[in-house]
N, C-alpha and C. Protein backbone atom coordinates (compact mmCIF):
# COMPACT_ATOMS: atom_id res chain seq x y z
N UNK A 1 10.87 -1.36 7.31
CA UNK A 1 11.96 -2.20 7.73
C UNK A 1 13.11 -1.35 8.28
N UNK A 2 13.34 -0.57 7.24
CA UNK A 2 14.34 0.31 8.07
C UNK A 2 14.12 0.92 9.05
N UNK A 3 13.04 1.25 9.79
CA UNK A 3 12.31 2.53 10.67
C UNK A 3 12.88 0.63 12.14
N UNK A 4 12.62 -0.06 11.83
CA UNK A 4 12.53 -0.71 12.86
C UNK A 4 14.10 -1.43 13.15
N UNK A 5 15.28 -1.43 12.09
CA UNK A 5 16.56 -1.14 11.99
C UNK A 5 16.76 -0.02 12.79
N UNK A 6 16.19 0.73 12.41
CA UNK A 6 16.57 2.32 13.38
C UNK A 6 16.85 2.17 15.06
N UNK A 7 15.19 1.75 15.23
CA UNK A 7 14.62 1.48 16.77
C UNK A 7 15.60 0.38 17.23
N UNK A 8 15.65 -0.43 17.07
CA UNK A 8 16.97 -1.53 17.55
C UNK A 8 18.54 -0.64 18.03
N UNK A 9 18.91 0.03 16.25
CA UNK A 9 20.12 0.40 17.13
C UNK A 9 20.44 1.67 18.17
N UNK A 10 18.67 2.46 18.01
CA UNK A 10 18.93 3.85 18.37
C UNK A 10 18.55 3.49 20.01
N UNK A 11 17.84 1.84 20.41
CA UNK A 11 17.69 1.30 21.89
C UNK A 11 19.44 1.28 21.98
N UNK A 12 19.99 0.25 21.70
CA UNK A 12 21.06 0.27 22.22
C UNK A 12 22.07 1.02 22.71
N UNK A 13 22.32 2.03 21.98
CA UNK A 13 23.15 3.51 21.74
C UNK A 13 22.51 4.48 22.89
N UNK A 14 20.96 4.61 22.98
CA UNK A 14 20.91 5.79 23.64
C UNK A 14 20.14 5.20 25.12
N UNK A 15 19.32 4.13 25.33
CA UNK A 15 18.64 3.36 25.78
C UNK A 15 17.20 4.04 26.37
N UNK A 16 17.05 4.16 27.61
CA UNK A 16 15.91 4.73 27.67
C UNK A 16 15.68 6.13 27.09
N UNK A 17 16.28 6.76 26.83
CA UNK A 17 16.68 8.15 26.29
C UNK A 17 16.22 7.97 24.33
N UNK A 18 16.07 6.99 23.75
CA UNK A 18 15.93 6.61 23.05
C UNK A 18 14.68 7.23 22.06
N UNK A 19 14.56 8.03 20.52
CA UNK A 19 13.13 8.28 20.37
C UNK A 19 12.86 7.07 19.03
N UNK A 20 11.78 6.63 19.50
CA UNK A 20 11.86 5.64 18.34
C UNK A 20 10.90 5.76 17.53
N UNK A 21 10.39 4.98 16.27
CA UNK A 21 9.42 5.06 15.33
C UNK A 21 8.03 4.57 15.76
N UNK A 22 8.03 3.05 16.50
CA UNK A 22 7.48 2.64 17.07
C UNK A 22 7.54 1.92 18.32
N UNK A 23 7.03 2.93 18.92
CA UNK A 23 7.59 2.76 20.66
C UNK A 23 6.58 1.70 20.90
N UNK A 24 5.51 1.35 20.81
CA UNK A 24 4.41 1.11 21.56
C UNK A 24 4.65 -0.64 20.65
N UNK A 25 6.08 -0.96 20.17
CA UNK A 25 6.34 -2.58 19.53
C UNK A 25 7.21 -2.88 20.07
N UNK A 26 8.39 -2.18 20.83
CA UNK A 26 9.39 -2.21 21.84
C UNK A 26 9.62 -3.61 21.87
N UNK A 27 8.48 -4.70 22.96
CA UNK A 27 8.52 -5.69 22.73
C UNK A 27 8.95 -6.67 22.03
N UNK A 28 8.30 -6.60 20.44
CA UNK A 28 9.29 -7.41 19.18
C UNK A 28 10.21 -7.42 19.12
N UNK A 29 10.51 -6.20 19.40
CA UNK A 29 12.30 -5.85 18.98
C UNK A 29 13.69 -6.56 18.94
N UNK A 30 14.97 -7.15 18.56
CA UNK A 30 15.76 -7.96 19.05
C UNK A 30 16.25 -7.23 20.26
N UNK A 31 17.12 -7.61 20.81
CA UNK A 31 18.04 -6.88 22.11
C UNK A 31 19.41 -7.79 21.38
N UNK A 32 20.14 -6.69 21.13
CA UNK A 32 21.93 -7.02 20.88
C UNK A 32 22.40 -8.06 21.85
N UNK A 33 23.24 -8.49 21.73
CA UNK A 33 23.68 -9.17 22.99
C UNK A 33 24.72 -8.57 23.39
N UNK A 34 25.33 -7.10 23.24
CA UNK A 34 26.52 -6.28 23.37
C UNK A 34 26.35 -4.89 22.40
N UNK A 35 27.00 -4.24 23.25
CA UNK A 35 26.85 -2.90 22.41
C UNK A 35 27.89 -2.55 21.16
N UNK A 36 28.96 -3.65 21.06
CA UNK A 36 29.74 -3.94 19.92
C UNK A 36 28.54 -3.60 18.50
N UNK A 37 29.47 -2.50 17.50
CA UNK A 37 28.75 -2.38 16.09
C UNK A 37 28.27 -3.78 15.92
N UNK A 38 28.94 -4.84 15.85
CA UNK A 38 28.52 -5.90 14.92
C UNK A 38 27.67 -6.39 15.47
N UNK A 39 27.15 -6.50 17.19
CA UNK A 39 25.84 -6.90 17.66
C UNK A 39 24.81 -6.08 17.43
N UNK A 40 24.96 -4.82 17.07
CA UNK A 40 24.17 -3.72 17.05
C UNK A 40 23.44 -4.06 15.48
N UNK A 41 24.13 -4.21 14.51
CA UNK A 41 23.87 -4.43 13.35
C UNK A 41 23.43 -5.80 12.81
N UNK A 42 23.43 -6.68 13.58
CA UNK A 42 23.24 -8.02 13.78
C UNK A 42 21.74 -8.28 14.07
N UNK A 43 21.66 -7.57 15.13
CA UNK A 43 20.10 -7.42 15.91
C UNK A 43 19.42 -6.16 14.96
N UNK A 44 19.61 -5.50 14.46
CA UNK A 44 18.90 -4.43 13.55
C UNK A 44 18.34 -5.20 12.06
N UNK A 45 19.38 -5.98 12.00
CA UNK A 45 19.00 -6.85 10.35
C UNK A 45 18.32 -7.84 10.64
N UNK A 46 17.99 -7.82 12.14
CA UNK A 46 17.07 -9.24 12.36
C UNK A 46 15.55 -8.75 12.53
N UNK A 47 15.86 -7.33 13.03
CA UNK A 47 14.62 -7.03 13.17
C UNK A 47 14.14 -6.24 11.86
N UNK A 48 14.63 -5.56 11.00
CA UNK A 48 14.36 -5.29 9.79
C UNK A 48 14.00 -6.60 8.61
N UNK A 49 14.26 -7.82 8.44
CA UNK A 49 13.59 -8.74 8.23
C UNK A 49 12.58 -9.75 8.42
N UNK A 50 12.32 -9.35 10.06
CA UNK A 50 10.90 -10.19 10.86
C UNK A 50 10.12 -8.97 10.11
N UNK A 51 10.09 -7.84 9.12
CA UNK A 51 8.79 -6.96 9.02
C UNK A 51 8.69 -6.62 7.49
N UNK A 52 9.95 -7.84 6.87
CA UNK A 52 9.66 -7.70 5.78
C UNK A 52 8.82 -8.60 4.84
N UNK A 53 7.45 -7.59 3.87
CA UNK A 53 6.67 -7.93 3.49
C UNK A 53 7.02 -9.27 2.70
N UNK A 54 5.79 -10.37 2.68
CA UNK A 54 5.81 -11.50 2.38
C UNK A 54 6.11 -11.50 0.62
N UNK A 55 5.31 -10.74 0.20
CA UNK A 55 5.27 -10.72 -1.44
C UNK A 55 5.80 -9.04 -1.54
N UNK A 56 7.07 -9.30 -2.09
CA UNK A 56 7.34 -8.09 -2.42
C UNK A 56 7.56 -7.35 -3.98
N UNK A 57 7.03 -6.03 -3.95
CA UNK A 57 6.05 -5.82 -3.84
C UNK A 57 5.36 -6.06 -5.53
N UNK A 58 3.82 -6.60 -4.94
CA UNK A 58 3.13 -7.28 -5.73
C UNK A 58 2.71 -6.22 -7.05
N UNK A 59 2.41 -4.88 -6.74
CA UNK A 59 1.82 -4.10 -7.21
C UNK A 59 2.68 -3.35 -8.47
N UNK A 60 3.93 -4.05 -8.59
CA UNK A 60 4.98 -3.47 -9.66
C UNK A 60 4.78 -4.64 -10.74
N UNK A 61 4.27 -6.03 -10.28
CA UNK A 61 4.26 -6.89 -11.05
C UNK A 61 5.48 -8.13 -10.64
N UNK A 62 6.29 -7.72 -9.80
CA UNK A 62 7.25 -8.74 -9.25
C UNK A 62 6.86 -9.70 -7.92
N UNK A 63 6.74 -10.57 -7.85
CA UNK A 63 7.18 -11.74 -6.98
C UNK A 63 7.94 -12.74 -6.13
């Protein structure tokens, strides 16, 4: 989740110049609607929650 927080704000900030975690999802990604922090962080928490796991996590015993 965070790796894809990253990729969101490190598009905006640097743009094509950009190195990201997963380049080859670009696509999914939100696009800010402004390079203002609060669009930047807006669109990063949107895309850090479209990848967060459904059952988290199951394997500690929590639900």
């Amino acid at each position: 989740m965070a790796a894809r927080a990253h990729d969101v704000a490190t598009i905006a900030l640097r743009g094509r110049y950009a190195c990201l975690n997963f380049a080859d999802s670009l696509w999914r990604l939100p696009v800010p609607t402004s390079t203002a922090a609060k669009d930047i962080q807006r669109a990063a928490l949107e895309a850090a929650e479209a990848f967060r796991p459904q059952s988290w996590p199951v394997f500690l015993g929590m639900t």
